[in-house]
Protein backbone atom coordinates (compact mmCIF):
# COMPACT_ATOMS: atom_id res chain seq x y z
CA UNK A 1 12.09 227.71 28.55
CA UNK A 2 15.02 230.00 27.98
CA UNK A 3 18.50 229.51 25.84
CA UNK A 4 21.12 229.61 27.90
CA UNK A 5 24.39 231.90 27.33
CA UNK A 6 26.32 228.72 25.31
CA UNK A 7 22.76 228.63 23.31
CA UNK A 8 21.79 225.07 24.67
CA UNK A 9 18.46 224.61 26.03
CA UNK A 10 16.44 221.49 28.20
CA UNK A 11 14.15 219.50 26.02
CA UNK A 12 11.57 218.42 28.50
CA UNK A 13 11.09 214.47 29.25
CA UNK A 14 8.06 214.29 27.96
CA UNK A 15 8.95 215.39 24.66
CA UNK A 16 12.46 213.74 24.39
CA UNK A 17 10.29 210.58 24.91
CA UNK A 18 7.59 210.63 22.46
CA UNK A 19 10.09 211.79 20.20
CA UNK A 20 12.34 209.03 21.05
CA UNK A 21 15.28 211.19 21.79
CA UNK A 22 17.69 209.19 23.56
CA UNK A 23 21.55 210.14 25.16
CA UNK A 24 23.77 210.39 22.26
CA UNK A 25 21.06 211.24 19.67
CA UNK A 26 21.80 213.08 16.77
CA UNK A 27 19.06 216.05 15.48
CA UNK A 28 18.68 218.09 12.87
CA UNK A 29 17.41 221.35 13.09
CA UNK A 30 15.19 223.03 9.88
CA UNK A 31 13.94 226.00 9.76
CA UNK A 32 11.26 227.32 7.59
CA UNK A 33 10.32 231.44 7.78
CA UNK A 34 10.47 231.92 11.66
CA UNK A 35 9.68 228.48 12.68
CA UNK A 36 12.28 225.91 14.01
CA UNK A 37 12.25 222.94 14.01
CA UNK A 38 13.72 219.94 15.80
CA UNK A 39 14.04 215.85 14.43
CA UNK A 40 16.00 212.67 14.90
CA UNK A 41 18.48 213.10 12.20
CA UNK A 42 18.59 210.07 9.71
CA UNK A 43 22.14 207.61 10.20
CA UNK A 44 24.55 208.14 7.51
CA UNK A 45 22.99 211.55 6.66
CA UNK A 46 24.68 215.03 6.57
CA UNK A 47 23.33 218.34 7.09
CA UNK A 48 23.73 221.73 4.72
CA UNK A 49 22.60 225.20 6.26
């Protein structure tokens, strides 16, 4: 898998299904030492980096 120039990248189907990622769905990204990670984001929630 590789980030494109605009820094958007494919989530396969098979995880965008388990993790019930559907059009429209909002994430949230965290990232802990060199690890990212990836999660619906809660409704009426904000985000801080």
């Amino acid at each position: 898998m590789r980030i494109t120039t605009k820094g958007q990248v494919t989530i396969p189907i098979e995880i965008r299904e388990k993790a019930g990622l559907l059009p429209n769905t909002e994430v949230e990204f965290r990232i802990k030492g060199n690890t990212v990670t990836l999660k619906r984001k809660k409704r009426g929630t904000s985000i801080n980096l």
